[in-house]
C-alpha atoms as a PDB file:
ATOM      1  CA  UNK A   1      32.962   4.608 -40.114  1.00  0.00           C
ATOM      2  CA  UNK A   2      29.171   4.166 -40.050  1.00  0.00           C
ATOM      3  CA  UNK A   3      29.391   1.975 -37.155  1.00  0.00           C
ATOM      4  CA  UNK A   4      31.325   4.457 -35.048  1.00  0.00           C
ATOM      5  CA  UNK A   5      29.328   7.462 -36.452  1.00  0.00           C
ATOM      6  CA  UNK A   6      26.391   5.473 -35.299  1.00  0.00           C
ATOM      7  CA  UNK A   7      27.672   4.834 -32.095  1.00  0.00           C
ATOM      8  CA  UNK A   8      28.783   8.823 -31.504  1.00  0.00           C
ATOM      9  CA  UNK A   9      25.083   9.436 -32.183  1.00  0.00           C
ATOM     10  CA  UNK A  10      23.610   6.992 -29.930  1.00  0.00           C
ATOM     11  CA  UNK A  11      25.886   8.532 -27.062  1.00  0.00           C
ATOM     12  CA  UNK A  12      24.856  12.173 -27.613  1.00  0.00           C
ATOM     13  CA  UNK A  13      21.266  10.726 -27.605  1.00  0.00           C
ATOM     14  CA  UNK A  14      21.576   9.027 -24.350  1.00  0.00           C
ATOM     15  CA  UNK A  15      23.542  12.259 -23.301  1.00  0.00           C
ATOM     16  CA  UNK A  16      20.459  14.626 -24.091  1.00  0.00           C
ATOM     17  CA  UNK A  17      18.651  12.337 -22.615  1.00  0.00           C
ATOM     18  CA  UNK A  18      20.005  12.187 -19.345  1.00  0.00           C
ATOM     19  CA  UNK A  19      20.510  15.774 -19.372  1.00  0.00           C
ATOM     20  CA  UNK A  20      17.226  16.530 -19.609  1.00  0.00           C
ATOM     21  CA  UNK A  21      15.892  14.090 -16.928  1.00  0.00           C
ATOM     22  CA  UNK A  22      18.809  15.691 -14.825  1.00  0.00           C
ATOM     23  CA  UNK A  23      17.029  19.538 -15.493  1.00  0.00           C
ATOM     24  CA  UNK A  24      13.283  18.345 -15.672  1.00  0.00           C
ATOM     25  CA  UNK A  25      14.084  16.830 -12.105  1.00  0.00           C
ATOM     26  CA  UNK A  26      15.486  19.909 -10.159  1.00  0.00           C
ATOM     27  CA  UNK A  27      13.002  22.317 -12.020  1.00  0.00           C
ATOM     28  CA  UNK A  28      10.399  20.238 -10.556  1.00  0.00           C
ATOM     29  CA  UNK A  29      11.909  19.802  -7.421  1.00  0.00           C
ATOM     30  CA  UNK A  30      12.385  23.688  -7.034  1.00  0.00           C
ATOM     31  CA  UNK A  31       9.203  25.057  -8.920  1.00  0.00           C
ATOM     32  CA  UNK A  32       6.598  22.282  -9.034  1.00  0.00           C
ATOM     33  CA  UNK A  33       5.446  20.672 -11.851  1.00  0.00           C
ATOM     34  CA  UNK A  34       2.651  23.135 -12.979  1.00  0.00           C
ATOM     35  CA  UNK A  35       5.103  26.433 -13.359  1.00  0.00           C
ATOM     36  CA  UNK A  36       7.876  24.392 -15.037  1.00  0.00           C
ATOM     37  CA  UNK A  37       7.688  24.891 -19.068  1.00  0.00           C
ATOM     38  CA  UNK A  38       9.114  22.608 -21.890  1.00  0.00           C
ATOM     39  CA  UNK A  39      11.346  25.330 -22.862  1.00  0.00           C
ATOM     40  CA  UNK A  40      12.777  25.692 -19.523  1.00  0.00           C
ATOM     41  CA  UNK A  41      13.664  22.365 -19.206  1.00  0.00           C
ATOM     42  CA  UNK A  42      15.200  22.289 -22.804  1.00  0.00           C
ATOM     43  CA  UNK A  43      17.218  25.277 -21.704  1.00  0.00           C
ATOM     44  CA  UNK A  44      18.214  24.144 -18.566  1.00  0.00           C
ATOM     45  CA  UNK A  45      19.622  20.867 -20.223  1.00  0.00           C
ATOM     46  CA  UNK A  46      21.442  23.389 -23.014  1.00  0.00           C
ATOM     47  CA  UNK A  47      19.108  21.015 -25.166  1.00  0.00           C
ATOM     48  CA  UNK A  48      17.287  21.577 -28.333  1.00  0.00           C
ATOM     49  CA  UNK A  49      13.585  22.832 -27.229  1.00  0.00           C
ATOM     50  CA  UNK A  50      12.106  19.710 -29.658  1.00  0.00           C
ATOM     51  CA  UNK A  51      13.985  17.115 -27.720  1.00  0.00           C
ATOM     52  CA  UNK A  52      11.916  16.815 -25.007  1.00  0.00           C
ATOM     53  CA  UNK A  53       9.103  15.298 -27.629  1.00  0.00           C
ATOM     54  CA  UNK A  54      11.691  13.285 -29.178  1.00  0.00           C
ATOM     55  CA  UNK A  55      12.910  11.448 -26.171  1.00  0.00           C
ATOM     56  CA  UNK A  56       9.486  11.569 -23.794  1.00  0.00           C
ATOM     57  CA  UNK A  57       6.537  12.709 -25.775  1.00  0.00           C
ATOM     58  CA  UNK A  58       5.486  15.416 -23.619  1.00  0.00           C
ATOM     59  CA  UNK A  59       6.448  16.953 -20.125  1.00  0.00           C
ATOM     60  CA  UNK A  60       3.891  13.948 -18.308  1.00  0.00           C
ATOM     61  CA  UNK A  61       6.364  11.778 -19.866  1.00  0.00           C
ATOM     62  CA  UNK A  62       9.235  13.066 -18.585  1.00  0.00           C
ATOM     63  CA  UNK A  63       7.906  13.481 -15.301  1.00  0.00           C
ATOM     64  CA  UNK A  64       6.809   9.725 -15.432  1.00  0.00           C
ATOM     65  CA  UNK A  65      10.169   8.576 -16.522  1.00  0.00           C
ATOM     66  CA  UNK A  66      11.481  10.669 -13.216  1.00  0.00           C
ATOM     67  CA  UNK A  67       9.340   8.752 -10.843  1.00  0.00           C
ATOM     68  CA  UNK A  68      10.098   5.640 -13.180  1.00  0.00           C
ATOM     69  CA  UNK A  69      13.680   5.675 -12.389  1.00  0.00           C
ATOM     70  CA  UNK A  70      13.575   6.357  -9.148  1.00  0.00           C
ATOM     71  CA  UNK A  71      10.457   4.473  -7.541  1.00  0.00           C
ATOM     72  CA  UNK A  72      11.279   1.198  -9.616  1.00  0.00           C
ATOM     73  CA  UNK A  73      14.141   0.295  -7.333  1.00  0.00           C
ATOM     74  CA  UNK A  74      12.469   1.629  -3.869  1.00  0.00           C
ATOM     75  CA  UNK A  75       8.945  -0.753  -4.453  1.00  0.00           C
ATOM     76  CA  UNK A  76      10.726  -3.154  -5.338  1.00  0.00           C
ATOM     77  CA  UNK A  77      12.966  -3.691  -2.062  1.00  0.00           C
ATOM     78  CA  UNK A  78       9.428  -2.514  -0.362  1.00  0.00           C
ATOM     79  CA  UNK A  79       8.045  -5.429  -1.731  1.00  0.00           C
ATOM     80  CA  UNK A  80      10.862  -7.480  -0.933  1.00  0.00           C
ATOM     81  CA  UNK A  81      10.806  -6.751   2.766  1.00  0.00           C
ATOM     82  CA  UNK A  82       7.023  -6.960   2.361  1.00  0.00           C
ATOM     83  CA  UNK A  83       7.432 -10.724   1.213  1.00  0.00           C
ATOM     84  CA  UNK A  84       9.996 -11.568   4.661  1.00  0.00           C
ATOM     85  CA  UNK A  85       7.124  -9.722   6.834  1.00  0.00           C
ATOM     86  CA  UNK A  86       4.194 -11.327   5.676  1.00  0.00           C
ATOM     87  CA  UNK A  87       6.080 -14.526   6.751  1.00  0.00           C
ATOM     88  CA  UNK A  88       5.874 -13.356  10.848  1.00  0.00           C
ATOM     89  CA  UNK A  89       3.143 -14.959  12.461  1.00  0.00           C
ATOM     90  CA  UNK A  90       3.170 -13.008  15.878  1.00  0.00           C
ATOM     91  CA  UNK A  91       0.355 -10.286  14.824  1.00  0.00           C
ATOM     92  CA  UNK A  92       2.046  -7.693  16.324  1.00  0.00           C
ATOM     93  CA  UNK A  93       5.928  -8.269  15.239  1.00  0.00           C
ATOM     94  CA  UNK A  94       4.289  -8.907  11.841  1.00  0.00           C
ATOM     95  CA  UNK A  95       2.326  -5.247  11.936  1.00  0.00           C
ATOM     96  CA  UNK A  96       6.004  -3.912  12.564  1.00  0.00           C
ATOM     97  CA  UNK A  97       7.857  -5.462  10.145  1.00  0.00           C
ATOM     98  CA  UNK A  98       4.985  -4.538   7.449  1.00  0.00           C
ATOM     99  CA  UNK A  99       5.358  -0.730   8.216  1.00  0.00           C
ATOM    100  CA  UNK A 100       9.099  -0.967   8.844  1.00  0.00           C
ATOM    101  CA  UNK A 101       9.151  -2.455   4.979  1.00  0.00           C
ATOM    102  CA  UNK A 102       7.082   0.381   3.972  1.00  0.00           C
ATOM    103  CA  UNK A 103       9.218   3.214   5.770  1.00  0.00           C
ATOM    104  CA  UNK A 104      12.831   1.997   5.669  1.00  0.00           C
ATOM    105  CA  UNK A 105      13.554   2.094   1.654  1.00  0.00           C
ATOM    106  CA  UNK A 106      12.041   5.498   1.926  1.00  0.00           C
ATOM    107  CA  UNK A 107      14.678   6.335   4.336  1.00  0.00           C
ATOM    108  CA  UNK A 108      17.495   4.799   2.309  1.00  0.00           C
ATOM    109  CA  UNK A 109      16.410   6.744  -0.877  1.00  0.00           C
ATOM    110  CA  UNK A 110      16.847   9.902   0.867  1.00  0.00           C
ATOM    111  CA  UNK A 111      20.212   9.325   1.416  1.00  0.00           C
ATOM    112  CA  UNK A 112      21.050   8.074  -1.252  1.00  0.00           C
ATOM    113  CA  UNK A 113      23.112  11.076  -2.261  1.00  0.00           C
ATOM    114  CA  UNK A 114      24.592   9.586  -6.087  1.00  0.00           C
ATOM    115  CA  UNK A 115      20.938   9.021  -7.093  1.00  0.00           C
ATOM    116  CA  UNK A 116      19.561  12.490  -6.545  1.00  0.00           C
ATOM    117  CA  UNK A 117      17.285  10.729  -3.858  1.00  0.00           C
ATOM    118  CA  UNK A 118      16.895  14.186  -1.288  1.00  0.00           C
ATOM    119  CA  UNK A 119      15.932  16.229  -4.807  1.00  0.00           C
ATOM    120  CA  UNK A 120      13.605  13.269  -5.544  1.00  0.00           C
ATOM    121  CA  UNK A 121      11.997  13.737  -1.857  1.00  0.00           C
ATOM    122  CA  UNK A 122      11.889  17.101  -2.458  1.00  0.00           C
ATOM    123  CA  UNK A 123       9.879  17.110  -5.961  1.00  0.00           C
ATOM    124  CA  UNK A 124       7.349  14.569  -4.537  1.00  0.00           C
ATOM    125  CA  UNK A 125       6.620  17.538  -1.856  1.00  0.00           C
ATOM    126  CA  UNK A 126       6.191  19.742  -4.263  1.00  0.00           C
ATOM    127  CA  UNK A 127       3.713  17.794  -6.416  1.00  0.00           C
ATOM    128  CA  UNK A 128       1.753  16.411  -3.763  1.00  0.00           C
ATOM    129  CA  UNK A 129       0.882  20.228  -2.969  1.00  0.00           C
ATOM    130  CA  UNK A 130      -0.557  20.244  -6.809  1.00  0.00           C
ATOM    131  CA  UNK A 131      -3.434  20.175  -8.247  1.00  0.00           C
ATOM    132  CA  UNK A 132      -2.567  18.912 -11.320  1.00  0.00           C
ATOM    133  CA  UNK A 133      -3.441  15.961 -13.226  1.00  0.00           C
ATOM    134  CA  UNK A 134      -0.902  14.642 -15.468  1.00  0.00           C
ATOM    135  CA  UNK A 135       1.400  15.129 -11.679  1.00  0.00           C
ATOM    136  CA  UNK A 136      -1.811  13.228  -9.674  1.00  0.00           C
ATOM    137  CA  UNK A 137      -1.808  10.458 -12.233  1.00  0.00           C
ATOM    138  CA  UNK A 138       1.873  10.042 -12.517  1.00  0.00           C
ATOM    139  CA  UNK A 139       1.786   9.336  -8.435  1.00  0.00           C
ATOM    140  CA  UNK A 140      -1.748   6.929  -8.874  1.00  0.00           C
ATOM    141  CA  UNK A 141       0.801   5.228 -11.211  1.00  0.00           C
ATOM    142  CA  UNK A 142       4.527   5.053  -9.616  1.00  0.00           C
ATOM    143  CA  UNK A 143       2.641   4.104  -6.025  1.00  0.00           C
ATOM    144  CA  UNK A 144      -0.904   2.741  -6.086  1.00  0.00           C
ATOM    145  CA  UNK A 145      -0.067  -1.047  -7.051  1.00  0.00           C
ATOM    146  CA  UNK A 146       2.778  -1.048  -4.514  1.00  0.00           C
ATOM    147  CA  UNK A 147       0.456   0.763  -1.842  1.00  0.00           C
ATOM    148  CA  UNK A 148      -2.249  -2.104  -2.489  1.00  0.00           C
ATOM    149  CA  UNK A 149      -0.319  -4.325  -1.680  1.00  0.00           C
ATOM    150  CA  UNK A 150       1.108  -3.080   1.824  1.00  0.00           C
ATOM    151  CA  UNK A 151      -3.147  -2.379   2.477  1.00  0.00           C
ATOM    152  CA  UNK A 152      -3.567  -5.880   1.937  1.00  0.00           C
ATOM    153  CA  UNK A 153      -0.991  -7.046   3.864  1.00  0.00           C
ATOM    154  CA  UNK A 154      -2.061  -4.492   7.150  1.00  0.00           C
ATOM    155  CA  UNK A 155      -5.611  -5.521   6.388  1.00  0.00           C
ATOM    156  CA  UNK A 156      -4.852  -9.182   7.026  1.00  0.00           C
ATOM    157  CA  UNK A 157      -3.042  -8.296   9.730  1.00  0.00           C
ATOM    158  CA  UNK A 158      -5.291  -6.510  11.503  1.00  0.00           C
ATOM    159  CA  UNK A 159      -8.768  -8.600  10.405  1.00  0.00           C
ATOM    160  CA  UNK A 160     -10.765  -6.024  13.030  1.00  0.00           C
ATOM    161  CA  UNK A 161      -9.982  -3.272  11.148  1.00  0.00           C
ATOM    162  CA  UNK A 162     -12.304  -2.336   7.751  1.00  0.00           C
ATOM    163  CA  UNK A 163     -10.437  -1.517   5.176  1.00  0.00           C
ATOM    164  CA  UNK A 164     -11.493   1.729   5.459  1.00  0.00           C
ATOM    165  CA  UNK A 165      -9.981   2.002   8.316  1.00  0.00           C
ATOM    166  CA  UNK A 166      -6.781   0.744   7.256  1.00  0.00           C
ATOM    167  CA  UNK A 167      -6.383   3.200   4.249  1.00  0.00           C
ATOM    168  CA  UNK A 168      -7.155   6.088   6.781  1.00  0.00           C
ATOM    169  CA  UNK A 169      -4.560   4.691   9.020  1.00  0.00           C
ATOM    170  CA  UNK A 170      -1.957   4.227   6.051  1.00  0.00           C
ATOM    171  CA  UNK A 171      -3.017   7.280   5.465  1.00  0.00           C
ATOM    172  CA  UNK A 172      -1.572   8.784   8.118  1.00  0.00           C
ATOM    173  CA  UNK A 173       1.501   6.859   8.397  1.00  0.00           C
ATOM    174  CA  UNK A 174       2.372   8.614   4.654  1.00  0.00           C
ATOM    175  CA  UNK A 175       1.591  12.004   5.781  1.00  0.00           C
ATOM    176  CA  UNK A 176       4.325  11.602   8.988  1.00  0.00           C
ATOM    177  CA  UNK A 177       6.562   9.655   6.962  1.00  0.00           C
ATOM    178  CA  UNK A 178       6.911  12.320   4.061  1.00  0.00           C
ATOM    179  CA  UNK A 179       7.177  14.963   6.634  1.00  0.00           C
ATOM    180  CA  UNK A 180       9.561  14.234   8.594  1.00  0.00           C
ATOM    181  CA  UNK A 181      11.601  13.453   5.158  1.00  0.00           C
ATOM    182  CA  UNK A 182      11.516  16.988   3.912  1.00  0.00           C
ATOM    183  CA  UNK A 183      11.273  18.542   7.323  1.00  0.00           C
ATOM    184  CA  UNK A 184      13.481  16.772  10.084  1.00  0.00           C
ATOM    185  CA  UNK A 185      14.901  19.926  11.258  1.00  0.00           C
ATOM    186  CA  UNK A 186      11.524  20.834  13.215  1.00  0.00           C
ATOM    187  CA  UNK A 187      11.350  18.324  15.337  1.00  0.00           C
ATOM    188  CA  UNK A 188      15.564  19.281  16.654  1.00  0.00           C
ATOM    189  CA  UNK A 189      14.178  22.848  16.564  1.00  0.00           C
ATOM    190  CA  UNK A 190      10.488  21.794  18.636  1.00  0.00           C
ATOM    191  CA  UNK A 191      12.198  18.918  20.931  1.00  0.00           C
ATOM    192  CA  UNK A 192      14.691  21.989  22.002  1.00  0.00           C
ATOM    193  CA  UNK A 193      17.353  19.537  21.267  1.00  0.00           C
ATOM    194  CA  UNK A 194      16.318  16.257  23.019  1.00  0.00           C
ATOM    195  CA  UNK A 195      15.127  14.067  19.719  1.00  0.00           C
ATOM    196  CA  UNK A 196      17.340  14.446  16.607  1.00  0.00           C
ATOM    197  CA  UNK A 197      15.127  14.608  13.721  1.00  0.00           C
ATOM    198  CA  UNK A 198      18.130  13.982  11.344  1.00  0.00           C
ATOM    199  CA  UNK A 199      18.378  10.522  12.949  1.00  0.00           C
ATOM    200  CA  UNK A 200      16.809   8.780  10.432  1.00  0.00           C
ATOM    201  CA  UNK A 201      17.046   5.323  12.703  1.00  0.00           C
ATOM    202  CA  UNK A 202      14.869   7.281  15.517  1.00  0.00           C
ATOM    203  CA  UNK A 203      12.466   8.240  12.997  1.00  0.00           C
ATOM    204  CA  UNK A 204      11.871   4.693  11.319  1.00  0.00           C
ATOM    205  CA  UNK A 205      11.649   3.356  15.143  1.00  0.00           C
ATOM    206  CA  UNK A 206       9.297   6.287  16.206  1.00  0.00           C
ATOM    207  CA  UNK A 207       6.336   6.047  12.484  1.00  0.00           C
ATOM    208  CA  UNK A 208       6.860   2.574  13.438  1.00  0.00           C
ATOM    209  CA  UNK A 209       6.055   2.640  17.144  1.00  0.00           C
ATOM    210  CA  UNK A 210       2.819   5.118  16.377  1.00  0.00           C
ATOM    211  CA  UNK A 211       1.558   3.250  12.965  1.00  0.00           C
ATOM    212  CA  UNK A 212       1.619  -0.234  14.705  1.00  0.00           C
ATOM    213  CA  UNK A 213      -0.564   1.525  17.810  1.00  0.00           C
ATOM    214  CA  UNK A 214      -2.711   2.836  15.448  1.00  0.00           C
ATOM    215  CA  UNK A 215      -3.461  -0.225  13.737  1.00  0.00           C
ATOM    216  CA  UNK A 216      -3.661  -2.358  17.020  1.00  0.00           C
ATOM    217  CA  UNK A 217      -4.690  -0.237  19.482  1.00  0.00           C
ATOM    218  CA  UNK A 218      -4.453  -2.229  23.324  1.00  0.00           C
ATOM    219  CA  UNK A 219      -3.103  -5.006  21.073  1.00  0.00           C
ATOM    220  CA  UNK A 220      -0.192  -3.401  21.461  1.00  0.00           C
ATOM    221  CA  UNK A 221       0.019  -2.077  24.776  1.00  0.00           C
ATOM    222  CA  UNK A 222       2.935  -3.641  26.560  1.00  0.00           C
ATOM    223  CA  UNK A 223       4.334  -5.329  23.592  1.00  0.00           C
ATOM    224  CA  UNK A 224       5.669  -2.150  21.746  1.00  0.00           C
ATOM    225  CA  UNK A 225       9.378  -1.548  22.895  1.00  0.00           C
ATOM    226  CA  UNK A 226       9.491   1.839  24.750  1.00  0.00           C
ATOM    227  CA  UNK A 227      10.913   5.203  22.624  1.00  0.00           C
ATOM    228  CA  UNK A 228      14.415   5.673  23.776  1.00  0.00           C
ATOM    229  CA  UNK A 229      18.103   4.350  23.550  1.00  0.00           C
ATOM    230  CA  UNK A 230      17.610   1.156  23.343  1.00  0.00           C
ATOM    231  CA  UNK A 231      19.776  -0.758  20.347  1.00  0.00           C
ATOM    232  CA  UNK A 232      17.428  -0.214  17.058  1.00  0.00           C
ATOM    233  CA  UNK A 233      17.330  -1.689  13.959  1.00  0.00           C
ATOM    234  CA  UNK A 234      19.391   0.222  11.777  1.00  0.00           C
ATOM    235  CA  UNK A 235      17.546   1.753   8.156  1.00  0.00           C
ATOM    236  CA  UNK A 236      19.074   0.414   5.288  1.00  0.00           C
ATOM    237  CA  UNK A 237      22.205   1.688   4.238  1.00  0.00           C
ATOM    238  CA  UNK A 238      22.194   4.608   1.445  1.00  0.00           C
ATOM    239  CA  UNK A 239      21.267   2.915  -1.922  1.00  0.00           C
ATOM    240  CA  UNK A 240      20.059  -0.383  -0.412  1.00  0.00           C
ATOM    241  CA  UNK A 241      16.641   0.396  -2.086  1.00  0.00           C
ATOM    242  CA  UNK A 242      18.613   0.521  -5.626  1.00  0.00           C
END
């Protein structure tokens, strides 16, 4: 009997748990971090206002335990596909592949419907628009390691660029990236029709095209493959970054 009673608890636990990651998440996602109380969450998750301390410490916890479930599995294909690219010696293919590694498990995370990955998209939005520092540390955290790396990578790459110039560039490629995730609609609505911003294989092709010009300039030129119908490389299927 103590066994099973044991057991019963340990499920209701991992229950609460989950239920409260589940609320925390599309509070966040809706409101932003900042406006979001402990007390909402614990409501939200029909959950006892002092488990939120019991299972994460404080709301930065259970934020970091959000972007710890979910960014886990997308750096670590990134890094993967990072590993294959860093293996191209052709500077320009190898520029490609390096973004395309970046950009891709982003891609697949969005549609990754099971794991919440569009509400995930969403909440990063939101916090990037914060100024908040228990949200700006939580990114530093879930990101900057993995974001190193793809610098490096770029940097050797492209040896003409400072890597100044690189992290501007990178830069750049996050801000159209993340965009076009939680905005695709505009460019349907701006291109009257002619580029499909829900097509997330035109988007990967297009950052990619732009990023890789970016970085190497008349390097490029002529090499690129044109924009247009021309067979792509299809994103990763939904969950292929899990």
């Amino acid at each position: 009997m103590n066994n099973q009673a044991e057991r019963q608890g340990g499920r209701r636990h991992a229950n609460v748990r989950e239920a409260l990651l589940e609320a925390a998440e599309a509070l966040f996602a809706e409101n932003g971090f900042s406006s979001v109380s402990v007390r909402d969450i614990a409501r939200a998750a029909d959950a006892h206002l002092g488990s939120v301390a019991y299972h994460f410490g404080t709301k930065a916890g259970l934020l970091r335990e959000i972007y710890r479930r979910h960014c886990g599995p997308m750096n670590a294909r990134r890094l993967e596909l990072l590993g294959e690219a860093r293996r191209i010696h052709d500077p320009v293919e190898r520029v490609q592949a390096i973004v395309r590694a970046y950009v891709v498990p982003a891609f697949s995370s969005l549609r990754d419907q099971a794991g919440g990955g569009a509400r995930f998209t969403r909440l990063r939005a939101a916090l990037s628009a914060e100024n908040n520092a228990d949200a700006r540390a939580t990114i530093a955290e879930a990101f900057d390691a993995t974001s190193h790396a793809f610098i490096d990578a770029l940097h050797e790459a492209a040896p003409h660029l400072s890597r100044g110039d690189v992290v501007w560039r990178s830069h750049f490629l996050l801000g159209s990236l993340y965009y076009t995730l939680i905005n695709p609609e505009r460019v349907t609505r701006l291109s009257r029709g002619e580029a499909d911003g829900g097509d997330a294989d035109a988007a990967v092709d297009e950052i990619v095209r732009v990023t890789t010009e970016g970085l190497l300039g008349r390097a490029a030129e002529g090499l690129m493959p044109a924009p247009g119908p021309p067979a792509r490389q299809a994103a990763a299927p939904a969950g292929a970054a899990d």
